[in-house]
Protein backbone atom coordinates (compact mmCIF):
# COMPACT_ATOMS: atom_id res chain seq x y z
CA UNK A 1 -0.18 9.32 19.28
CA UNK A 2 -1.57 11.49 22.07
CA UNK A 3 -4.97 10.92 22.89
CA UNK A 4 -4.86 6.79 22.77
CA UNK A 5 -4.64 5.07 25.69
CA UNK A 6 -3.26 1.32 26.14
CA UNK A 7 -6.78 -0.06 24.99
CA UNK A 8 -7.01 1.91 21.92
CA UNK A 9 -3.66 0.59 21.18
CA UNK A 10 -4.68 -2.79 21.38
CA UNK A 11 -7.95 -2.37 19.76
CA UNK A 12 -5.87 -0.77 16.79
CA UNK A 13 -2.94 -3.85 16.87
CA UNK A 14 -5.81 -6.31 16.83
CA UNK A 15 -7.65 -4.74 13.70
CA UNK A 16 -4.43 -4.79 11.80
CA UNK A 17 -3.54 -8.34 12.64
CA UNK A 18 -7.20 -9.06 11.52
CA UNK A 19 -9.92 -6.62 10.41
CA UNK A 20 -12.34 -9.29 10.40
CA UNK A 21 -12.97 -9.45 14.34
CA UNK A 22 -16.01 -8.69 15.58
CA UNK A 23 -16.19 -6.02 18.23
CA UNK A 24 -17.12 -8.89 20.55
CA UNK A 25 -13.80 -11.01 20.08
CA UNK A 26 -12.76 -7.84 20.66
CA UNK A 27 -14.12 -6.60 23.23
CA UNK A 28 -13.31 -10.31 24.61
CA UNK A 29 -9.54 -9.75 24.28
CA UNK A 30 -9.28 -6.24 25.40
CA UNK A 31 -11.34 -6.85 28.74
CA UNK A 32 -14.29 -4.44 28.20
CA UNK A 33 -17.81 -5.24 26.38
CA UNK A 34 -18.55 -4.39 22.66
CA UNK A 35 -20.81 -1.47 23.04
CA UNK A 36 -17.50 1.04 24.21
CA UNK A 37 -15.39 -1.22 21.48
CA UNK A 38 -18.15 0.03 18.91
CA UNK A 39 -17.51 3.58 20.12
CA UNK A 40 -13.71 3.36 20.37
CA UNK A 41 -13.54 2.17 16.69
CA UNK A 42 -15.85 5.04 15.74
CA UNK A 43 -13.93 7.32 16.93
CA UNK A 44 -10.32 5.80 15.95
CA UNK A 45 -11.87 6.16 12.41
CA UNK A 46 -13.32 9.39 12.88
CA UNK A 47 -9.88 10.50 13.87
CA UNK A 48 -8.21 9.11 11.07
CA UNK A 49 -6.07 6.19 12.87
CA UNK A 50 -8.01 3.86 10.67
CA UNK A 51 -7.63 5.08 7.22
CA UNK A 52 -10.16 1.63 5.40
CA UNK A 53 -10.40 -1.81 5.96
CA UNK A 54 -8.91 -4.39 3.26
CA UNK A 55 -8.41 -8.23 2.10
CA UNK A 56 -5.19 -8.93 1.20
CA UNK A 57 -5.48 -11.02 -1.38
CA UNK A 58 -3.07 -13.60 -2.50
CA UNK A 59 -1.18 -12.66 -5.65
CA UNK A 60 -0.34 -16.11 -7.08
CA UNK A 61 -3.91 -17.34 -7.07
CA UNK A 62 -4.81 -13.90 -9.11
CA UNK A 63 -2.01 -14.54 -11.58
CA UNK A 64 -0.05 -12.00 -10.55
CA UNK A 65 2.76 -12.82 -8.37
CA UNK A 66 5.93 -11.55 -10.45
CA UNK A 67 6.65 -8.86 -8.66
CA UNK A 68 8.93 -5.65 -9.73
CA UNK A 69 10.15 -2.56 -8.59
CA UNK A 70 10.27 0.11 -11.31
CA UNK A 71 12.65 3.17 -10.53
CA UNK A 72 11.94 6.08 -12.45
CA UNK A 73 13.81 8.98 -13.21
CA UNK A 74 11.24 12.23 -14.45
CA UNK A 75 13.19 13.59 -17.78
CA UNK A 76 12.59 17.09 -16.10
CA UNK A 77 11.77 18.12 -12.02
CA UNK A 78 8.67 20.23 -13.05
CA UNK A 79 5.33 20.62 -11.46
CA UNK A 80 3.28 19.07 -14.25
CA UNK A 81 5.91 16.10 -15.08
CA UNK A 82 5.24 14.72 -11.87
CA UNK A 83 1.36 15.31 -11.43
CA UNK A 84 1.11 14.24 -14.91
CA UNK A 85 2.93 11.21 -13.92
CA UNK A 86 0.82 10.57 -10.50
CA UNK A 87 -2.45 10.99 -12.27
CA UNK A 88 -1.59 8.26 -14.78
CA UNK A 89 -0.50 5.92 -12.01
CA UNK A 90 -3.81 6.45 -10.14
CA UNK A 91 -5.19 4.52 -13.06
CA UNK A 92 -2.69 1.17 -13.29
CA UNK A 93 -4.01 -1.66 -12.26
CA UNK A 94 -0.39 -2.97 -11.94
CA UNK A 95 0.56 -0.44 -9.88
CA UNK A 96 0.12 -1.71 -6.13
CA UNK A 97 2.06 1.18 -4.71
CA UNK A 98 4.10 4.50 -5.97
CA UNK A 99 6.28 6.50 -3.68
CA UNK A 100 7.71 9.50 -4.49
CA UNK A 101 11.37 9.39 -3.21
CA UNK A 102 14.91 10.84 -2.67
CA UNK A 103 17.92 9.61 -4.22
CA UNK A 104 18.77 8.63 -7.91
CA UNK A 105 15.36 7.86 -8.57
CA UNK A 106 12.21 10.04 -8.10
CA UNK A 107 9.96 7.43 -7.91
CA UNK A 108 9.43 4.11 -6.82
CA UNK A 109 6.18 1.18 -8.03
CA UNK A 110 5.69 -1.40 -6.94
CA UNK A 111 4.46 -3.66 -10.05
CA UNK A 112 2.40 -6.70 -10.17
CA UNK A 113 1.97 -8.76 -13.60
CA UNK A 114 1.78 -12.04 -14.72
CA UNK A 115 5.51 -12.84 -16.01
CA UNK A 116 8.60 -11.39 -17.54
CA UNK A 117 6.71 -10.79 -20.99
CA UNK A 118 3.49 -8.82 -19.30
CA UNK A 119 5.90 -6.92 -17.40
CA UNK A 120 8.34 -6.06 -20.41
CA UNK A 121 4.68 -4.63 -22.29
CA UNK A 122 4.10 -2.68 -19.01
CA UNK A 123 7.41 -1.00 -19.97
CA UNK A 124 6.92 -0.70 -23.88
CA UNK A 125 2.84 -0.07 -23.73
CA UNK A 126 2.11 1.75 -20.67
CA UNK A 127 4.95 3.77 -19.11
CA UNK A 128 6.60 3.94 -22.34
CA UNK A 129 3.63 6.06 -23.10
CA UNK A 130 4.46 8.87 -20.76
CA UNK A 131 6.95 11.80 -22.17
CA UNK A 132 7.95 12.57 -18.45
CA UNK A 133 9.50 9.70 -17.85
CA UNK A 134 13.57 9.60 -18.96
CA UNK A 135 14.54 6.49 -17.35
CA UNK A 136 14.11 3.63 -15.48
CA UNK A 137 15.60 0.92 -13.77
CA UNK A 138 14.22 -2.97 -12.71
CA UNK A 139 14.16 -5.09 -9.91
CA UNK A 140 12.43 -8.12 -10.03
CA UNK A 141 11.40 -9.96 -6.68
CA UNK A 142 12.53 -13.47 -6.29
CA UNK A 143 11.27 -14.60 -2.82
CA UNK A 144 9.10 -12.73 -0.29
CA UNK A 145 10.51 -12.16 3.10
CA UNK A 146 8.29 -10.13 4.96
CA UNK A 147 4.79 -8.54 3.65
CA UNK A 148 2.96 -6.13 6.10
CA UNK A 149 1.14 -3.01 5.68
CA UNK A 150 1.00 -2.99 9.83
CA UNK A 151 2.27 0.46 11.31
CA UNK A 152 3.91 -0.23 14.45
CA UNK A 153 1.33 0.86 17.34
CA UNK A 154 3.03 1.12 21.03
């Protein structure tokens, strides 16, 4: 994190806690005035500490709050078993987030449906559809703890 300075850091902890502020409020709780908050923001996105700005919407109200994690195991480690399998992910709307990862498992979703039954046709209909894939493995999400895309910033 060289090249931010305490304000920056602020600026960048009060965007994640909400992107909505103006650069006045701001500029109000950092102690300057919004024309260098403008700038600062500029350049934090110019330098890629802000990647986009999102609403985080709420799951339940969308019809979509069973939640599971889907471990999959690639039938071979090859080049085109996982891009084939990354491209096709890119285009799940289910899909809220895919990790590639270490362990048992080579990747991880992170699965949003309706219920039980649209996530069992996930399964069947649209992984099922991939030949890369030679296992997988279920965890469903039965109460939400903690849900934060916020990067600690010191």
């Amino acid at each position: 994190m060289s090249g931010l300075d305490p304000t920056d850091i602020a600026i960048l902890q009060l965007l994640q806690q909400d992107a909505s502020l103006t650069n006045k409020e701001i500029a109000a709780r950092v102690h300057l005035s919004p024309t260098p908050v403008f700038e600062r923001i500029k350049r934090l996105r110019d330098q890629g500490y802000i990647k986009r700005y999102v609403a985080v919407l709420d799951a339940e109200k969308l019809d979509c709050a069973f939640m599971a994690f889907c471990y999959i195991k690639m039938k071979q480690h090859t080049y085109d078993n996982a891009h084939r399998l990354m491209e096709a992910v890119q285009l799940m709307d289910e899909v809220g987030e895919c990790y590639n990862i270490s362990g048992d498992y080579d990747f991880l979703l992170k699965v949003y449906v309706s219920s039980m039954k649209a996530y069992q046709q996930f399964v069947l209909r649209i992984l099922g559809e991939l030949d890369c894939i030679g296992g997988l493995n279920s965890s469903f999400v039965m109460g939400e703890v903690k849900n934060t895309h916020a990067v600690p910033v010191r």
